[in-house]
N, C-alpha and C. Protein backbone atom coordinates (compact mmCIF):
# COMPACT_ATOMS: atom_id res chain seq x y z
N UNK A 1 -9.57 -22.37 32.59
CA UNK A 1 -10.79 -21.65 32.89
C UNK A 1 -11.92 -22.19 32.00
N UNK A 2 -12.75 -22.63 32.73
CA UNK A 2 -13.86 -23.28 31.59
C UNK A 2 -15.23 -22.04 31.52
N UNK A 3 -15.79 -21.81 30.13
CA UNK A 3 -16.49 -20.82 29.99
C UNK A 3 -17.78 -20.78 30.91
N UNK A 4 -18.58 -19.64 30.97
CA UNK A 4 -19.52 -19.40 32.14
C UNK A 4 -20.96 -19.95 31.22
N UNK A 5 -21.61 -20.42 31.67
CA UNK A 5 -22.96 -21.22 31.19
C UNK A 5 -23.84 -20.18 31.08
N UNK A 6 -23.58 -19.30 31.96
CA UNK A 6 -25.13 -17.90 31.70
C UNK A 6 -25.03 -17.14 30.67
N UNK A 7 -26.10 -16.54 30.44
CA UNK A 7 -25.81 -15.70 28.89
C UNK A 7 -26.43 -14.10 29.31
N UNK A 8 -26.74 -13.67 30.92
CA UNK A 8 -26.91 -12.31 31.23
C UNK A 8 -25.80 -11.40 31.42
N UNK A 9 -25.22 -10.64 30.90
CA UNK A 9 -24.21 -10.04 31.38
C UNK A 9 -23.88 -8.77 31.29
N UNK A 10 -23.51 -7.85 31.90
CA UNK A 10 -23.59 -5.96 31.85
C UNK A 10 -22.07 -5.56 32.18
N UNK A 11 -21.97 -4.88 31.59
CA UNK A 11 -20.96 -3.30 31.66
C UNK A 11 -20.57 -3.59 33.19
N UNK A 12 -19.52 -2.87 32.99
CA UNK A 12 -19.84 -2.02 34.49
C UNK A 12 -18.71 -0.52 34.14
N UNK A 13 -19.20 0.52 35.08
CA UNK A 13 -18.93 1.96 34.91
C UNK A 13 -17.33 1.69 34.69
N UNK A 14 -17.03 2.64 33.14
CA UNK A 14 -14.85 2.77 33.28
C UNK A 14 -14.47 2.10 32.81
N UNK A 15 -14.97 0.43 32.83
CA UNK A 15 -14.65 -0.49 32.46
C UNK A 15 -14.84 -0.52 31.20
N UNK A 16 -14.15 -1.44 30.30
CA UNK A 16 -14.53 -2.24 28.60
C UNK A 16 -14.51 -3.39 28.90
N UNK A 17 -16.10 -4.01 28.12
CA UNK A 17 -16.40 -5.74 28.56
C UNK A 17 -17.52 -5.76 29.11
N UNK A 18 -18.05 -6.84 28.94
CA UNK A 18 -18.81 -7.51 30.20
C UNK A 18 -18.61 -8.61 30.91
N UNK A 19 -19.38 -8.45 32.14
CA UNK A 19 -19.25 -9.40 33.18
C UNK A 19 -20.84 -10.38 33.40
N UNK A 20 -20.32 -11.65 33.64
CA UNK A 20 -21.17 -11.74 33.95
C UNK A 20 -22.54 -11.50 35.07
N UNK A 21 -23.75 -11.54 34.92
CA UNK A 21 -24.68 -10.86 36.36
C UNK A 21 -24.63 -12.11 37.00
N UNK A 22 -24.58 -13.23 36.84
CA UNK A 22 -25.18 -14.59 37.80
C UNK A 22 -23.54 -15.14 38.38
N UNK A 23 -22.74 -15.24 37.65
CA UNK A 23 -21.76 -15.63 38.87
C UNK A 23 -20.03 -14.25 38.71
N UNK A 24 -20.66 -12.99 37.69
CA UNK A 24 -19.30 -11.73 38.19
C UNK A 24 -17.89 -12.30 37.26
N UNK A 25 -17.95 -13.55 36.40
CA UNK A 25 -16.89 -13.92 35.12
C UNK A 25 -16.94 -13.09 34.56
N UNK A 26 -15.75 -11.92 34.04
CA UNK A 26 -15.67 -11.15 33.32
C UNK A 26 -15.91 -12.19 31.58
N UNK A 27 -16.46 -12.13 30.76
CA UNK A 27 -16.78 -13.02 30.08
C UNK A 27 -16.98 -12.30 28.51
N UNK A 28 -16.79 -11.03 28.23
CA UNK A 28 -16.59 -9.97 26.97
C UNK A 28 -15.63 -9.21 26.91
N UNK A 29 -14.66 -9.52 25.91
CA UNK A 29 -13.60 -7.98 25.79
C UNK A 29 -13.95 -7.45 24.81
N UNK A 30 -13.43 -6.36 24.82
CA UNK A 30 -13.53 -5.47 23.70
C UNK A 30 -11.78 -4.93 22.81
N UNK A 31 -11.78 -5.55 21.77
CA UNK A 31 -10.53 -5.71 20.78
C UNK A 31 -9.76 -4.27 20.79
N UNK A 32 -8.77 -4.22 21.18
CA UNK A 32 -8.13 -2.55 20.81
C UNK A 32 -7.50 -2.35 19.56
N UNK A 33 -7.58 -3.20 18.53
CA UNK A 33 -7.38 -2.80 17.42
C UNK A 33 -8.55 -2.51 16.67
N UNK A 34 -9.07 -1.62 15.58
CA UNK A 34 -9.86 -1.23 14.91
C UNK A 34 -9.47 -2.33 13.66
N UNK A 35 -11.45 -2.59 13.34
CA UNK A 35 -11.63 -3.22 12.59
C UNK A 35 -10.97 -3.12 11.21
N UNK A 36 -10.29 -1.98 10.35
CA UNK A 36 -9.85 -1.64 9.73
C UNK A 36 -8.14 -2.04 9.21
N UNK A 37 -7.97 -2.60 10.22
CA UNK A 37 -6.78 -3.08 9.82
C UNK A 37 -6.69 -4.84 9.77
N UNK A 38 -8.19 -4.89 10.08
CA UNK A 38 -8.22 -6.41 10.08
C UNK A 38 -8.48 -6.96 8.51
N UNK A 39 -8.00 -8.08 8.74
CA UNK A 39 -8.02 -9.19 7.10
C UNK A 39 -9.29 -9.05 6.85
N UNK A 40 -10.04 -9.76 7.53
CA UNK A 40 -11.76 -9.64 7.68
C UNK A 40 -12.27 -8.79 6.71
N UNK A 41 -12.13 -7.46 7.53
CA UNK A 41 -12.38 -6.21 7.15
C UNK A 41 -12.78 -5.61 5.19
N UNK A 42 -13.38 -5.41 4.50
CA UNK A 42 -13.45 -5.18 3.21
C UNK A 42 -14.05 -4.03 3.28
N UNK A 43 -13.09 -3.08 2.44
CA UNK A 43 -14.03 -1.73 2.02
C UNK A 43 -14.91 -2.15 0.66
N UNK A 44 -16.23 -1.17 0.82
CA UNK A 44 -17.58 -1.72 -0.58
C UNK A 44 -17.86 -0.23 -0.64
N UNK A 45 -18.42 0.28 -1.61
CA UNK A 45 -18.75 1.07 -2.00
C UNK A 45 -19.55 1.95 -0.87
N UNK A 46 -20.40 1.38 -0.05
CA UNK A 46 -21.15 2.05 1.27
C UNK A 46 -20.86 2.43 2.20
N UNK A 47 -19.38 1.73 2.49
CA UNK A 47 -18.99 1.67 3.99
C UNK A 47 -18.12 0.35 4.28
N UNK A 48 -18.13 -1.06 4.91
CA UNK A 48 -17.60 -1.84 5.34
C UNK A 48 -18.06 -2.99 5.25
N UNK A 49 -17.83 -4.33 5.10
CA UNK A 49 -18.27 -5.55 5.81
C UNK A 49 -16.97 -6.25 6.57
N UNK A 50 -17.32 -7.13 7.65
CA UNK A 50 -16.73 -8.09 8.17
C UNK A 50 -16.54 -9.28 7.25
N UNK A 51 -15.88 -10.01 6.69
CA UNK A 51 -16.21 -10.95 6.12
C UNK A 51 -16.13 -12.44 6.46
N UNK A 52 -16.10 -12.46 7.91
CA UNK A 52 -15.97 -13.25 9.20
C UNK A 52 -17.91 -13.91 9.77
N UNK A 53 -17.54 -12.34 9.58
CA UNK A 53 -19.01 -12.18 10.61
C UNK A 53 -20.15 -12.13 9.42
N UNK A 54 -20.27 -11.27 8.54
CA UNK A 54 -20.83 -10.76 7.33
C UNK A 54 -21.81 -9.99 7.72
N UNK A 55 -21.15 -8.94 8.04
CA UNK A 55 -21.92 -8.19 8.62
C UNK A 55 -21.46 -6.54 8.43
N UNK A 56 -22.25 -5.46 8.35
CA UNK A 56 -21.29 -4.05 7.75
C UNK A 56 -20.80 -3.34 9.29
N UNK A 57 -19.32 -3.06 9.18
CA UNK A 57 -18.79 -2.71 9.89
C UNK A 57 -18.50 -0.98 10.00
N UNK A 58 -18.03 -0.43 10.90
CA UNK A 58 -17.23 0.43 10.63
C UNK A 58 -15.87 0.67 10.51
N UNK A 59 -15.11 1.20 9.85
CA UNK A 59 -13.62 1.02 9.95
C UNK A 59 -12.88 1.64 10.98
N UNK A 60 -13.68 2.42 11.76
CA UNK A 60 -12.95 2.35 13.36
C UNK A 60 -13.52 1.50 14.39
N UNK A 61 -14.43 0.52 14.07
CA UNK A 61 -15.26 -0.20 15.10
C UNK A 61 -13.94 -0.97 15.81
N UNK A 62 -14.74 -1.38 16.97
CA UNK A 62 -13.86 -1.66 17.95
C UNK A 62 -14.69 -3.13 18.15
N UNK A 63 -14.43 -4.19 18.01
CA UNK A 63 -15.21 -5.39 18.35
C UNK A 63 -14.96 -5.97 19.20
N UNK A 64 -16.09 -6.79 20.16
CA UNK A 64 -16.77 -7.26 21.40
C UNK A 64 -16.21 -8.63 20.79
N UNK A 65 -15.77 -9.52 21.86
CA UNK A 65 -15.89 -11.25 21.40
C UNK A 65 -15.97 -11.51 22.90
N UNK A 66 -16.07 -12.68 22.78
CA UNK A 66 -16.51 -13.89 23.85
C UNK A 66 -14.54 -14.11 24.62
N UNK A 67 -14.47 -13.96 25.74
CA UNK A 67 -12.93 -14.25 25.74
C UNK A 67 -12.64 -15.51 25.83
N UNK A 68 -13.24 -16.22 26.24
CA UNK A 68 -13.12 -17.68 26.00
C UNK A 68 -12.97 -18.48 24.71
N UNK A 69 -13.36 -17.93 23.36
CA UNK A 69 -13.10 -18.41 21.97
C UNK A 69 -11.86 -17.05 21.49
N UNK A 70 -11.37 -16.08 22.18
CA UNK A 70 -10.36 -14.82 21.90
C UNK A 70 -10.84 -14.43 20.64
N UNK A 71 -10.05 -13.48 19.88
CA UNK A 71 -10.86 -12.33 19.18
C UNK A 71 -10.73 -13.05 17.97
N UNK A 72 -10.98 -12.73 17.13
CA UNK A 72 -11.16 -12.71 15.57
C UNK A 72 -10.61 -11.80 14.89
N UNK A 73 -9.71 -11.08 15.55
CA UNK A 73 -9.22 -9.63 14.67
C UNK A 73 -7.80 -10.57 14.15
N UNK A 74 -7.21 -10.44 13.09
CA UNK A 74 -5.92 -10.51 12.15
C UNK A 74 -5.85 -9.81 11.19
N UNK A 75 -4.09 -9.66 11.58
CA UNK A 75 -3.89 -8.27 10.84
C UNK A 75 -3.51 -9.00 9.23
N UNK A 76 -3.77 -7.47 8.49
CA UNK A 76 -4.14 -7.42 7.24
C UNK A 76 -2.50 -8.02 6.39
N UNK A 77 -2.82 -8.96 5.40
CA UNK A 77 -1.26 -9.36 4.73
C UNK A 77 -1.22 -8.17 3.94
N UNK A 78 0.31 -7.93 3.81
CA UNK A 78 0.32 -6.84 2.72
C UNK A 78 0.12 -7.59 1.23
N UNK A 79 -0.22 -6.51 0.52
CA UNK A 79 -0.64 -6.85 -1.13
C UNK A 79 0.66 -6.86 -1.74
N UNK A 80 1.49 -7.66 -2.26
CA UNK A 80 2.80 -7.87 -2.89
C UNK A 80 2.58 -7.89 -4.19
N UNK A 81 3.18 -6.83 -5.08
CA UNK A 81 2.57 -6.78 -6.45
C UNK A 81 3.95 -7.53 -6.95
């Protein structure tokens, strides 16, 4: 499947994701794991960052990616003392 060239794309009702409007490529998922269990993920004194993205998260956020590059979520290594 080679990725879709347009960059307009909407919801549609029920659904999670977007599609594209110019040729209907479903072309956004939305991750069912919460950001919180991801490696990424860093608790800070405020709230969250991604440390992927670098950007402040929430620790139940649910993140959007491109399905053509798949998600960015990995789960967290445990801390081995």
């Amino acid at each position: 499947m080679t990725e879709c060239p347009h960059t307009w794309t909407q919801g549609r009702p029920g659904e999670k994701g977007s599609w594209c409007h110019d040729c209907g490529v479903k072309v956004l998922e939305v991750e069912t794991r919460t950001c919180e269990g991801c490696e990424h993920c860093k608790a800070v004194f405020a709230g969250s960052v991604c440390k992927k993205h670098l950007m402040a998260v929430s620790p139940g956020m649910l993140v959007t990616f491109k399905i053509a590059n798949g998600t960015c979520w990995q789960a967290k290594t445990p801390n081995v003392k």
